[in-house]
Protein backbone atom coordinates (compact mmCIF):
# COMPACT_ATOMS: atom_id res chain seq x y z
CA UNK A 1 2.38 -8.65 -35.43
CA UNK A 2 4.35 -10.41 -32.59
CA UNK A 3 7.00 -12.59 -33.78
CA UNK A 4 7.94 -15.67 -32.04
CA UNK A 5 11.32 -16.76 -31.14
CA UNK A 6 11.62 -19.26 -28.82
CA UNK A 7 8.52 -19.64 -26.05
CA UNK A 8 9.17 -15.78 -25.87
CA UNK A 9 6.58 -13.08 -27.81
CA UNK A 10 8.79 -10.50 -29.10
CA UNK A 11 7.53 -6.99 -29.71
CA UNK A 12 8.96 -3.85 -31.01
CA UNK A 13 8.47 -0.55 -28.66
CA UNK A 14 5.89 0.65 -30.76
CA UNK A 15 3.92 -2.37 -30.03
CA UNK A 16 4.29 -3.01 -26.82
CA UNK A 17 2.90 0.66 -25.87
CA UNK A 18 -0.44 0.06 -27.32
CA UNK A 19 -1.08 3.44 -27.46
CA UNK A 20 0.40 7.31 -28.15
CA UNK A 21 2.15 9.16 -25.61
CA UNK A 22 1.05 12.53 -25.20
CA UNK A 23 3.29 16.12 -24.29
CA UNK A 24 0.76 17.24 -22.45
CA UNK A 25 1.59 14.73 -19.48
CA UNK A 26 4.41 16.55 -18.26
CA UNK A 27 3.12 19.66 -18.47
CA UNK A 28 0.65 18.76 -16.20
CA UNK A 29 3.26 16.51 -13.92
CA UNK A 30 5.24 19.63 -13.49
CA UNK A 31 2.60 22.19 -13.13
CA UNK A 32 0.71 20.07 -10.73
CA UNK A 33 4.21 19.62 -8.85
CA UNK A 34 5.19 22.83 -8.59
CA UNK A 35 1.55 24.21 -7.26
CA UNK A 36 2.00 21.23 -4.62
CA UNK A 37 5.47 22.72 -3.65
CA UNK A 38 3.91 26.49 -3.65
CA UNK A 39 1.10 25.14 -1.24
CA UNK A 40 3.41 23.68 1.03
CA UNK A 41 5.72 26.95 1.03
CA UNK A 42 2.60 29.23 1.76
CA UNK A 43 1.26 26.75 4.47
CA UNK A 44 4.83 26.67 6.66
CA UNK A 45 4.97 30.28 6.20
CA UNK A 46 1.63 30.84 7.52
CA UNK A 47 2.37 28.48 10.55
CA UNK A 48 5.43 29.99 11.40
């Protein structure tokens, strides 16, 4: 329930996010980051 103070809506956190925030995010953020870096190592190796 959004509580009014003021014009202003105010929400708690939980609220706000509208939704659940998963782990598996960034475990994905980091392994997709680190294959990006890997690709980029083998590719200037190969060029060199």
């Amino acid at each position: 329930m959004d509580q009014r103070i003021d014009p202003r809506i105010v929400e708690t956190p939980t609220e706000a996010r509208q939704g659940s925030k998963y782990g598996i995010v960034r475990y994905v953020l980091a392994i997709s980051t680190a294959l990006v870096v890997i690709a980029f190592a083998v590719a200037y190796m190969t060029s060199v």
